[in-house]
Protein backbone atom coordinates (compact mmCIF):
# COMPACT_ATOMS: atom_id res chain seq x y z
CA UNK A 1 -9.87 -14.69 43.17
CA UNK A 2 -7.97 -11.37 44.66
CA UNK A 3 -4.49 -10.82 43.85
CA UNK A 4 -3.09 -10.68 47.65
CA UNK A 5 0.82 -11.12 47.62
CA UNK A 6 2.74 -12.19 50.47
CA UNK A 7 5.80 -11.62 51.62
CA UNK A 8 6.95 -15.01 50.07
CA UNK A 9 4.20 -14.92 47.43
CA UNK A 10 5.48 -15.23 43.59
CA UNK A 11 2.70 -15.15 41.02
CA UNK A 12 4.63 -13.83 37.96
CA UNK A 13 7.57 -14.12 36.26
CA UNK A 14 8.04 -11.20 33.77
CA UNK A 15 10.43 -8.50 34.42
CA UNK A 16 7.70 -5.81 35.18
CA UNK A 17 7.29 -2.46 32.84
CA UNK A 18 7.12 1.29 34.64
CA UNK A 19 6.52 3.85 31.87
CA UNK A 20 8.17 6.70 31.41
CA UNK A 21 7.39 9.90 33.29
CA UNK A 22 6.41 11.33 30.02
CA UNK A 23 4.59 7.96 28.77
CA UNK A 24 0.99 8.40 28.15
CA UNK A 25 0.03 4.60 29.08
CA UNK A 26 -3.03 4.60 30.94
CA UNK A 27 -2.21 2.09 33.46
CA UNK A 28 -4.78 4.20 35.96
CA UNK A 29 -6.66 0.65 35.83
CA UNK A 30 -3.83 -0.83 37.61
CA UNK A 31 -3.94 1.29 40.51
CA UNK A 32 -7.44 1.67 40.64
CA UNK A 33 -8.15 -2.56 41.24
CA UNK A 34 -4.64 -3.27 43.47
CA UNK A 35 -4.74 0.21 45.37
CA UNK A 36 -1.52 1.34 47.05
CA UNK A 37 1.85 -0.17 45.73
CA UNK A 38 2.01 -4.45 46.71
CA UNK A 39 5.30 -5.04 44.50
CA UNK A 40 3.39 -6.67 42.07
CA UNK A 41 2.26 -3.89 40.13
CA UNK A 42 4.64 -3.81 37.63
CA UNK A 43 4.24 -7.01 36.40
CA UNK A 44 0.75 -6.39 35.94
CA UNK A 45 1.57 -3.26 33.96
CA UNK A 46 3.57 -5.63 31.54
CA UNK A 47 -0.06 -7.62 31.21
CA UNK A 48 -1.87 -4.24 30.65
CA UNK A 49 0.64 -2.74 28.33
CA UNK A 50 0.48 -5.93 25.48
CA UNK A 51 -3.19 -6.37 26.01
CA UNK A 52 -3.18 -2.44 25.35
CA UNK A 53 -2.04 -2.77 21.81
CA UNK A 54 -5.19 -4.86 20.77
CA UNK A 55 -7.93 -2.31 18.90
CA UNK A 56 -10.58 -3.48 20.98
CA UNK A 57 -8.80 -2.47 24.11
CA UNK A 58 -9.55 -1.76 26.94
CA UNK A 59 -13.63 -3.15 25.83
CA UNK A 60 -13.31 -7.58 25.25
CA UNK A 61 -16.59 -7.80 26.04
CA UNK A 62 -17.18 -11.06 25.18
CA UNK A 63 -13.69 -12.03 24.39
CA UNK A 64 -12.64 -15.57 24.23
CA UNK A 65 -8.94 -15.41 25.60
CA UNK A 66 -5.83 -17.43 25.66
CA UNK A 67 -2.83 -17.23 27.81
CA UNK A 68 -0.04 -19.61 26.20
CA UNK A 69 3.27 -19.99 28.75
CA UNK A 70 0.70 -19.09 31.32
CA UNK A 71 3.49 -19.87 34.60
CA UNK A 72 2.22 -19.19 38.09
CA UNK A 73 -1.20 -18.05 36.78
CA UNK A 74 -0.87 -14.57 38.25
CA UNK A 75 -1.57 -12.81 34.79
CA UNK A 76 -4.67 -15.53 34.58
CA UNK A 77 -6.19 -13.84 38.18
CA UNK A 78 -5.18 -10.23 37.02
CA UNK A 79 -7.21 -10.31 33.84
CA UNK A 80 -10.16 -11.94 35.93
CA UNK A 81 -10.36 -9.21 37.94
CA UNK A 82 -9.83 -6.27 35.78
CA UNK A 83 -11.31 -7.50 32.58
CA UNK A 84 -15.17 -8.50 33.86
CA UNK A 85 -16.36 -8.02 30.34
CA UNK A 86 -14.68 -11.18 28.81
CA UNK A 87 -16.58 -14.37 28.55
CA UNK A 88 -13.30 -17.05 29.30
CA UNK A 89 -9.80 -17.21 29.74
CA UNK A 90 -8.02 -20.16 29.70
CA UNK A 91 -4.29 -20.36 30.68
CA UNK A 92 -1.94 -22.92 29.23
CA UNK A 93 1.77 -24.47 30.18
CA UNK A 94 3.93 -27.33 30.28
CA UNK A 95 4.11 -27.41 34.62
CA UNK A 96 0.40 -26.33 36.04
CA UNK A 97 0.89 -25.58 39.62
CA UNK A 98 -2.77 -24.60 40.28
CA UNK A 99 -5.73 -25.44 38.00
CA UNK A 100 -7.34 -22.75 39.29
CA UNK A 101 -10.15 -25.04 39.09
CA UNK A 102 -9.76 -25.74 35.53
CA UNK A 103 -8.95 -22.23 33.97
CA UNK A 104 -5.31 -23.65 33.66
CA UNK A 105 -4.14 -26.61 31.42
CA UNK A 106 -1.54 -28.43 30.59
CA UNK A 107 -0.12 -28.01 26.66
CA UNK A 108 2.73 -27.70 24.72
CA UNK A 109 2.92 -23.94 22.95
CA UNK A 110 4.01 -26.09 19.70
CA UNK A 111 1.09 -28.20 19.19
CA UNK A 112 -1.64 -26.11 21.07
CA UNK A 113 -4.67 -28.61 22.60
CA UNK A 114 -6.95 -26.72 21.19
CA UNK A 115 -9.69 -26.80 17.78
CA UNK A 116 -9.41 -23.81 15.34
CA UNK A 117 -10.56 -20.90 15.39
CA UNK A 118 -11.43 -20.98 18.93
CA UNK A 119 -10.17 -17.54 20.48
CA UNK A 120 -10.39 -14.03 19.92
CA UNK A 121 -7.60 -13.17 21.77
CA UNK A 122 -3.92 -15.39 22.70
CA UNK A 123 -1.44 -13.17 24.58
CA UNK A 124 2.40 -14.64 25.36
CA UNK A 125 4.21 -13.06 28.37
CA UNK A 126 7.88 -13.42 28.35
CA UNK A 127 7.88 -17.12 27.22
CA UNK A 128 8.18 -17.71 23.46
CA UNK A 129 12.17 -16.92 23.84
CA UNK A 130 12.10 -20.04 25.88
CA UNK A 131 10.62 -22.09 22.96
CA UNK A 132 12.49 -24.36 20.76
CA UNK A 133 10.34 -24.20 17.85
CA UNK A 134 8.84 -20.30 18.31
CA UNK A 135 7.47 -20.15 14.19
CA UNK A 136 5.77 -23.14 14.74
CA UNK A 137 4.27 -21.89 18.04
CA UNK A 138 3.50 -19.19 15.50
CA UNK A 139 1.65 -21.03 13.59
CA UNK A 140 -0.33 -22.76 16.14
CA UNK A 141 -1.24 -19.32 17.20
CA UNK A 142 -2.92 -18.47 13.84
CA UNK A 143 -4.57 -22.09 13.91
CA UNK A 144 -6.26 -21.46 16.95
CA UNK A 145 -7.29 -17.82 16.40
CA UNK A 146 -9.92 -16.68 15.13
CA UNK A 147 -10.70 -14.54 11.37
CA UNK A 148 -9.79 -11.45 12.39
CA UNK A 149 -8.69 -12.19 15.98
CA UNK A 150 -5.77 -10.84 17.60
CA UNK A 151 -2.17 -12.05 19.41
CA UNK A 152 -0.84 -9.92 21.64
CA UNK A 153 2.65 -10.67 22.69
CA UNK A 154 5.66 -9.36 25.01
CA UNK A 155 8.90 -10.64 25.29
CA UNK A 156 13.26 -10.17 25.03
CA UNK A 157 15.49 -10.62 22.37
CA UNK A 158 18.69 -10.45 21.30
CA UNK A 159 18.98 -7.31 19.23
CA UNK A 160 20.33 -9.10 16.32
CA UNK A 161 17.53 -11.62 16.56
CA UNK A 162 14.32 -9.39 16.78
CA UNK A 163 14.18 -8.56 13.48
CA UNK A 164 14.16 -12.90 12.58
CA UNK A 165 11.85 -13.71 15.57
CA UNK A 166 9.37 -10.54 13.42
CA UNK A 167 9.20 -12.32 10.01
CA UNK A 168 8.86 -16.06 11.88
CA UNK A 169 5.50 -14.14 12.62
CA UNK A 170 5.00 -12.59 9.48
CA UNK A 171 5.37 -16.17 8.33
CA UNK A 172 2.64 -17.89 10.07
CA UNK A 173 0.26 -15.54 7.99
CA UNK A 174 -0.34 -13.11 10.74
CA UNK A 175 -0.33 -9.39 10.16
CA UNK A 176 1.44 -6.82 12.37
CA UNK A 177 -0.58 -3.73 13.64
CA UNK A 178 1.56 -2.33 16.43
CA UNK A 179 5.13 -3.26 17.60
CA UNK A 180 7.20 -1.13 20.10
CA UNK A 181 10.52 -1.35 22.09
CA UNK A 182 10.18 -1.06 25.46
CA UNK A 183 13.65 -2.07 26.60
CA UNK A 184 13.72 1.09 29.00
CA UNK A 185 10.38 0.82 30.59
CA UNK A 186 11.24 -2.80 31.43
CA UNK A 187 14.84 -1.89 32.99
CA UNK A 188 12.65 0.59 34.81
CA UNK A 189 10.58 -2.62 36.06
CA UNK A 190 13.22 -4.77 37.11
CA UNK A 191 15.01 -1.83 38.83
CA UNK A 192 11.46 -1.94 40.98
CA UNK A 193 11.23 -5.91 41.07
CA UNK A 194 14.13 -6.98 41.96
CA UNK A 195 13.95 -4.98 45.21
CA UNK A 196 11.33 -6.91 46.37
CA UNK A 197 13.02 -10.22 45.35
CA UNK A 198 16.32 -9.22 46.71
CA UNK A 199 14.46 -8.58 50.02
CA UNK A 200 12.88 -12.25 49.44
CA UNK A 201 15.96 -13.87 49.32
CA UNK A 202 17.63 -12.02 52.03
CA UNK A 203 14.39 -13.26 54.34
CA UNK A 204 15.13 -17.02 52.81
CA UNK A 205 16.63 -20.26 54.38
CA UNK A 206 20.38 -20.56 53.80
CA UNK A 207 19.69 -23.02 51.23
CA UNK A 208 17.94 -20.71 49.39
CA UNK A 209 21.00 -17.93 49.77
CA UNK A 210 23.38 -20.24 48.46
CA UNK A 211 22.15 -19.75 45.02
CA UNK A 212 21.43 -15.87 45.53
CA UNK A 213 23.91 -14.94 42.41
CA UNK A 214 22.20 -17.44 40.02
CA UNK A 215 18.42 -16.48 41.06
CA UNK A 216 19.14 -12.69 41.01
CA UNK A 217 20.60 -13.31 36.91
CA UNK A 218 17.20 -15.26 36.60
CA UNK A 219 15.33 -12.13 37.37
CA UNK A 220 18.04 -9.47 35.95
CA UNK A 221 19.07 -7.63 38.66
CA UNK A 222 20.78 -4.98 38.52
CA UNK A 223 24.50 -5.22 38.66
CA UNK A 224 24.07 -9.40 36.73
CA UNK A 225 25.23 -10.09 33.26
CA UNK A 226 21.38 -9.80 32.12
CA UNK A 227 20.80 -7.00 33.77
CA UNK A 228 24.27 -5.40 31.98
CA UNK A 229 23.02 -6.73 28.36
CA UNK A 230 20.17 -4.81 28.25
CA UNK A 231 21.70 -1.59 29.28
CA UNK A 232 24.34 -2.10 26.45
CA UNK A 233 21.70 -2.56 24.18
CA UNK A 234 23.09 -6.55 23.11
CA UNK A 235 18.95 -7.38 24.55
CA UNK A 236 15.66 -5.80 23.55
CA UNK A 237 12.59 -5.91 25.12
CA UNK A 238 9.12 -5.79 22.38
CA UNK A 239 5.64 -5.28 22.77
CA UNK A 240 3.55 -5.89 19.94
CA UNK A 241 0.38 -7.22 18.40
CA UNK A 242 -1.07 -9.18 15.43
CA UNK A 243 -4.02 -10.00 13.31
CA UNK A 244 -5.27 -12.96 11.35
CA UNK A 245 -6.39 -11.96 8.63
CA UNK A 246 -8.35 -13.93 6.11
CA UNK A 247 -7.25 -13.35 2.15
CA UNK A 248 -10.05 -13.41 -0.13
């Protein structure tokens, strides 16, 4: 189940993450599985980058995972590939494109189909700022974990709100071990991205060009509105991770 783009091909839907010349990230793994540069490797370094908060990382051996606002799946295949030492992944959304023969389901983040204390790992990609409810999708998250498992998470903000959408987490019971801001390395992504998208929609039917303005604010070009927010700092872009911890 290879990652192989095409010229067409859209498997993710994050905003992609390039670290900083002076990062220390090991992302080596990313280059090492996908090889030369497909235009998909910064969204995979978005994947690698949350899952590289968790303690255990990069060893789940033996991992149960869970991938809530799974989308096109693409994060589903990377982890396949690169992470060999897990024992399941399971993706979940509210449109499933491909079942991937039943890796992906459908659920609502809110009320997660799911027993407790089933998984030692959920990671969130860019989707709980979509949610209506996000501190009760908090909550399902603790539900479903379990003792001493961990929730890995990535996603924007407005500035003013981050510091709400932390405590909403802090409320569910779970407790915070890393959080970051990586609002540059992710304007470094998109500046990569949304080449390759801009090039997508310049290949497109006319149909398709008709919305170009409206598409290229959905993936925050440069030179859009989005795109614009972050740079003046109104938008912030997190990392972080989480642990359920049991009180005695």
């Amino acid at each position: 189940m290879k990652i192989l783009p095409s010229k067409f091909d859209v498997q993710f839907m994050n905003l992609g993450y390039i670290p900083r010349a002076e990062s220390r990230d090991n992302l080596q793994l990313v280059h090492e599985i996908l090889g030369p540069e497909k235009g998909i490797h910064a969204h995979v370094n978005l994947y690698e980058k949350a899952l590289s908060l968790c303690p255990s990382y990069p060893n789940l051996k033996d991992y149960k995972l869970l991938e809530v606002g799974c989308g096109l799946s693409g994060g589903i295949k990377w982890i396949l590939q690169s992470h060999s030492e897990i024992d399941s992944i399971i993706g979940v959304d509210r449109v499933v494109g491909d079942s991937l023969n039943g890796l992906v389901k459908y659920s609502d983040a809110h009320n997660l189909d799911f027993p407790d204390e089933t998984f030692d790992l959920v990671i969130n990609i860019e989707s709980s700022h979509l949610y209506t409810y996000p501190e009760r999708f908090f909550k399902e998250i603790w539900r479903v974990l379990k003792p001493n498992g961990y929730f890995c998470w990535a996603d924007l903000r407005l500035t003013n709100e981050i510091d709400s959408t932390l405590q909403s987490v802090y409320g569910s019971g779970l407790r915070l071990i890393t959080y970051q801001n990586i609002t540059r390395q992710v304007i470094n992504g998109i500046n990569h991205t949304s080449q390759r998208y801009d090039q997508m929609i310049d290949q497109a039917p006319w149909y398709i060009k008709w919305f170009k303005n409206s598409i290229r604010t959905t993936y925050c070009a440069p030179g859009t509105e989005s795109y614009q927010r972050f740079l003046a700092g109104e938008k912030v872009y997190a990392v972080a991770c989480w642990q359920k911890v049991i009180k005695s």
